[in-house]
Protein backbone atom coordinates (compact mmCIF):
# COMPACT_ATOMS: atom_id res chain seq x y z
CA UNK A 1 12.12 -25.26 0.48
CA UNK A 2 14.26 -24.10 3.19
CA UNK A 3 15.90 -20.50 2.40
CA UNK A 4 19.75 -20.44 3.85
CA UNK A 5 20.66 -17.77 6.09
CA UNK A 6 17.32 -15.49 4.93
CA UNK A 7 16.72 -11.99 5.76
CA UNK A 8 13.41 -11.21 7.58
CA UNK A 9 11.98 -8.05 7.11
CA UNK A 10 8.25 -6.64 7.41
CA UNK A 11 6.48 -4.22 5.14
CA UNK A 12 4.84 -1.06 5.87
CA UNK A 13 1.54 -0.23 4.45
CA UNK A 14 1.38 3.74 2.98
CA UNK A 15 -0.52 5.65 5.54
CA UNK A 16 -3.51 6.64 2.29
CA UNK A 17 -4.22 3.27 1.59
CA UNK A 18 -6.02 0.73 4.06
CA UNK A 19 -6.40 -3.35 3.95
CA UNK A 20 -8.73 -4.49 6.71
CA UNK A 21 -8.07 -8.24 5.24
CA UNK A 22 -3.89 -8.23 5.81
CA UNK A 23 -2.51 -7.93 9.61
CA UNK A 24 1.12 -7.16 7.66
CA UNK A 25 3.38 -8.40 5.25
CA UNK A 26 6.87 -10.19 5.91
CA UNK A 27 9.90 -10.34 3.35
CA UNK A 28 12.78 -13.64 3.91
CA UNK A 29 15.42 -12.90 1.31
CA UNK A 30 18.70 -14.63 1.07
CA UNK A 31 21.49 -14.32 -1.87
CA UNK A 32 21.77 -17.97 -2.87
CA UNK A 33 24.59 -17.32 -5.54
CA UNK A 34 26.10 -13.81 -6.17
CA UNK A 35 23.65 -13.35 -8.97
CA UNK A 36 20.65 -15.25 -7.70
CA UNK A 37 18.04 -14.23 -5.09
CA UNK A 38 15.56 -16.46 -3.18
CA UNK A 39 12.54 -14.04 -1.68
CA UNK A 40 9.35 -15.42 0.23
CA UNK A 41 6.63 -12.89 0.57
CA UNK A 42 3.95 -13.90 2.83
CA UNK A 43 0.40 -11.90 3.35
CA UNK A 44 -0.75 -12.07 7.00
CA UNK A 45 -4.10 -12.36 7.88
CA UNK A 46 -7.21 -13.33 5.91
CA UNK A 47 -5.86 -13.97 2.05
CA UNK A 48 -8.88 -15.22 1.40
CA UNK A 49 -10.27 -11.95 1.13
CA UNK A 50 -6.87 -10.68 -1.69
CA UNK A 51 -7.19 -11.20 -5.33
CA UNK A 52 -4.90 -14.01 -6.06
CA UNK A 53 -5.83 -14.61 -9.63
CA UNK A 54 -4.79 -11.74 -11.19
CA UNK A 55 -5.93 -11.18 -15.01
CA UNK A 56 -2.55 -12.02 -17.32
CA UNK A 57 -0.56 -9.08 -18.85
CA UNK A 58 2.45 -6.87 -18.75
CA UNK A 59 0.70 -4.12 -15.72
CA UNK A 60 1.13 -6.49 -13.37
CA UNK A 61 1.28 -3.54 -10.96
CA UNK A 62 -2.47 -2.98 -11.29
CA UNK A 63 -3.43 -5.79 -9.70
CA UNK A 64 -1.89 -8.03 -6.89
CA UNK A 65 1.67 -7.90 -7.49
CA UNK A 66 5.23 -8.97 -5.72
CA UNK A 67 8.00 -6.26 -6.52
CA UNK A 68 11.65 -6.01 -6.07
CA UNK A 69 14.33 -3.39 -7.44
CA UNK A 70 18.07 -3.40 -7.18
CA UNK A 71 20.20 -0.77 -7.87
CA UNK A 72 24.09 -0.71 -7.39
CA UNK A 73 25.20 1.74 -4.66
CA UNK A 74 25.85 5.48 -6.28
CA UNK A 75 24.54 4.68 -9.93
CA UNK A 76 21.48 5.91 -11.51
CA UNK A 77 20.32 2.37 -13.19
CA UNK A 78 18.09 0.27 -11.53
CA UNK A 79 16.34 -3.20 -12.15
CA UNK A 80 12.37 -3.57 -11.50
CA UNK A 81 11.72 -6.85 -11.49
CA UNK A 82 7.16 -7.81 -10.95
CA UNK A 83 5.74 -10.71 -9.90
CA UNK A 84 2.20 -12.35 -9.63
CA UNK A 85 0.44 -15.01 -7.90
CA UNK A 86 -0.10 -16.83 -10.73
CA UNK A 87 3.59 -16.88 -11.59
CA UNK A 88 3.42 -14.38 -14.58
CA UNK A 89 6.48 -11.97 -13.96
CA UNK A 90 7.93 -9.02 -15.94
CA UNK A 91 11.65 -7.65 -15.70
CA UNK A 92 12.18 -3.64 -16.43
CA UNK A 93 15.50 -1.95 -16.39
CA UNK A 94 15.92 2.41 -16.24
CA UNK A 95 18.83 4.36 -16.73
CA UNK A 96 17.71 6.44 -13.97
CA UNK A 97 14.33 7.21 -11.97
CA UNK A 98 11.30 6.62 -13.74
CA UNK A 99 13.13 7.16 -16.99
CA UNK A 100 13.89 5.06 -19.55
CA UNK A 101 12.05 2.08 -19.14
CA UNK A 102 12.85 -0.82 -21.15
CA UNK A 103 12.43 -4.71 -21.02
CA UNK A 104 15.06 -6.59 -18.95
CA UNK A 105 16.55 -9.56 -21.15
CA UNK A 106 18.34 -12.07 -19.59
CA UNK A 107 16.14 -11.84 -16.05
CA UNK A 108 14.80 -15.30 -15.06
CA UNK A 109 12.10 -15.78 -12.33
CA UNK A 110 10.19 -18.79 -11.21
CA UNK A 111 7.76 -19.71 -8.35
CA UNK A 112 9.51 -22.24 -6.09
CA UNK A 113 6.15 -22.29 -3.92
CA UNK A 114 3.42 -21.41 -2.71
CA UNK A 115 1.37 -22.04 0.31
CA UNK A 116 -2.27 -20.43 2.36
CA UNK A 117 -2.96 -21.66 5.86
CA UNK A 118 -5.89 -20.99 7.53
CA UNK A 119 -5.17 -23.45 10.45
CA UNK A 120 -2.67 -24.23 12.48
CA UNK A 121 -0.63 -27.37 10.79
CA UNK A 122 -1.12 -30.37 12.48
CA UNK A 123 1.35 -33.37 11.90
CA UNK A 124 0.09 -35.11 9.06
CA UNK A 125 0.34 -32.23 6.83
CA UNK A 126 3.56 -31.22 8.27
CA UNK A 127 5.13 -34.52 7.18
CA UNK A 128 3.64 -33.82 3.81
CA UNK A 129 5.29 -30.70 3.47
CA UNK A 130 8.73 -32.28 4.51
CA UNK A 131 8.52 -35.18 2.94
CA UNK A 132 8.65 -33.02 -0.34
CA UNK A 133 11.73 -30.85 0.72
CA UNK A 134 8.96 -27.77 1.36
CA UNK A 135 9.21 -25.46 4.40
CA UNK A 136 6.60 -25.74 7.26
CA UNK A 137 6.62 -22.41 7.85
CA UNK A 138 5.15 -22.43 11.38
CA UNK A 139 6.94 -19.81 12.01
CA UNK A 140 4.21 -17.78 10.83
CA UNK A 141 1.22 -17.39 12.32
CA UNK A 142 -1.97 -18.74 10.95
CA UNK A 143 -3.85 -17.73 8.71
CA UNK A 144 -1.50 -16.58 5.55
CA UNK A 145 -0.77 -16.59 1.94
CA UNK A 146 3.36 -17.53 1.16
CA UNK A 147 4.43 -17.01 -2.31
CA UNK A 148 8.29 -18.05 -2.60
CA UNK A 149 10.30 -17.03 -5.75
CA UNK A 150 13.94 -17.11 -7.36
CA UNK A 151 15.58 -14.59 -9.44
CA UNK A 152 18.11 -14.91 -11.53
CA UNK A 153 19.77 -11.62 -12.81
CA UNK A 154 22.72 -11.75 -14.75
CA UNK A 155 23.10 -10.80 -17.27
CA UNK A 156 20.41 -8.29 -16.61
CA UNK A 157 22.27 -4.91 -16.53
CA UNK A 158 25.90 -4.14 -15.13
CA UNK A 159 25.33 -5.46 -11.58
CA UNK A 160 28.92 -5.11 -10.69
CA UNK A 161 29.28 -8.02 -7.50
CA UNK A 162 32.43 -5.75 -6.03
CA UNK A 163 29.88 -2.97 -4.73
CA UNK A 164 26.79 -3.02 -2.08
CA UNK A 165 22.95 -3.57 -4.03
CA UNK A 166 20.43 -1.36 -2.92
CA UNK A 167 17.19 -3.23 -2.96
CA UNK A 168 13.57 -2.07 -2.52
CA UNK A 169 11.19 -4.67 -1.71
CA UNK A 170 7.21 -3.90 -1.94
CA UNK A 171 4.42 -5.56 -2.44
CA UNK A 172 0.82 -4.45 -4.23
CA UNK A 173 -2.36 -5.57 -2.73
CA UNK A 174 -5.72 -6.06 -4.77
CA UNK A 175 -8.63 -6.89 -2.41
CA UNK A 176 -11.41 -9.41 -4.04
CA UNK A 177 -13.18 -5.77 -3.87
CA UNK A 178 -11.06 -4.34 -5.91
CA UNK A 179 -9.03 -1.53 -3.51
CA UNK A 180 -5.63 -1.66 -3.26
CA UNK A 181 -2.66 -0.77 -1.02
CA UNK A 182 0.85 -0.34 -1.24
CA UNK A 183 3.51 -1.99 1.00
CA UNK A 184 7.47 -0.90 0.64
CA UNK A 185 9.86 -1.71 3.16
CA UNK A 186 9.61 2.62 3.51
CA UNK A 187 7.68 5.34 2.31
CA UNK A 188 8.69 8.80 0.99
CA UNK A 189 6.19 11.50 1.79
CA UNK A 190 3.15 12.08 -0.87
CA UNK A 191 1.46 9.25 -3.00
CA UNK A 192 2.67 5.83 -2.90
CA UNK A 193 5.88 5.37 -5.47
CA UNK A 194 8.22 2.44 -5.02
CA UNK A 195 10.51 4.30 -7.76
CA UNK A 196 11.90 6.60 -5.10
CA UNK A 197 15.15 6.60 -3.65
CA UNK A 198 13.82 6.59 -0.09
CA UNK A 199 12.30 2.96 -0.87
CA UNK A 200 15.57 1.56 -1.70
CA UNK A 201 16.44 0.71 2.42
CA UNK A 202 17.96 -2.37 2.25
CA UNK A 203 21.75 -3.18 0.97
CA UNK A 204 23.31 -6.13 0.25
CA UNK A 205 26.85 -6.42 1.11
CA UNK A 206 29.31 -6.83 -2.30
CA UNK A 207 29.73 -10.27 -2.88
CA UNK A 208 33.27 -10.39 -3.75
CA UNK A 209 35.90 -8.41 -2.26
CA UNK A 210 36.72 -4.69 -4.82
């Protein structure tokens, strides 16, 4: 599945962590519908080597896990929204940071798909993939891991569609060895904390005019 007019933007690993197995990570996000998002993570290099079948539960964050947070421009609330390989997802809301953390109803998230390439695709599987209405990807270079999801937030919290949406997009990495690292599309100094204001880089534009 094709995403319309998506965003690309690249992860950066925290300096104390390490993943020999991943060259990078790249984000596409696009705003299908003022409430709805469409993100594709994707996990360069040897996947293989990243736990992909993470154990079931609410922590997703302990193991491999896709994240994303929005937060409307000058308010303290903020939407944490966690994602798995294996499609399991949780949706957490806080009135402000790190406080008051409470289940998100309302939040819907599915896997659209999901695809690893070791290989270069050669035409065969490349009509597959089209024939089913799936993106090729080839603009990505082999070998990867693409996971691609849709969120649905309303009515999630007061995500008013007249302001800008501060998003932080990150991603946790288990390796089959069990380390992990910590991707964000920034870093504030100390430990790793995707919580932090200075994670929060990208902003959507409001979606209807104030």
């Amino acid at each position: 599945m094709t995403m319309p007019m998506a965003l690309r933007l690249s992860l950066q690993r925290h300096p104390d962590t390490s993943c020999p197995p991943l060259t990078g990570i790249e984000v596409e996000l696009a705003r299908v519908r003022p409430m709805k998002l469409r993100l594709r993570y994707v996990l360069l290099g040897s996947a293989r080597d990243v736990n992909l079948k993470p154990p079931p539960g609410d922590a997703l964050w302990e193991h491999t896990c896709f994240e994303a947070f929005v937060q409307i421009a000058g308010q303290d609330e903020y939407l944490e929204l966690n994602l798995a390989p294996t499609g399991d997802w949780t949706a957490w809301r806080f009135r402000r940071y790190r406080e008051g953390m409470a289940p998100a109803p309302g939040v819907g998230a599915s896997v659209l798909d999901s695809q690893q390439r070791r290989r270069p695709m050669d035409r065969e599987d490349r009509e597959r993939l089209q024939h089913i209405g799936l993106d090729t990807l080839e603009r990505f270079e082999p070998s990867f891991y693409a996971l691609q999801m849709e969120v649905a937030l309303d009515p999630a919290m007061s995500l008013f569609l007249d302001r800008p949406w501060r998003l932080g997009l990150a991603t946790i990495v288990e390796e089959n060895n069990g380390r992990l690292s910590y991707w964000a599309l920034a870093h504030p100094p100390g430990k790793p904390d995707f919580h932090h204001p200075d994670c929060f880089r990208l902003e959507l534009p409001a979606a209807k005019p104030a």
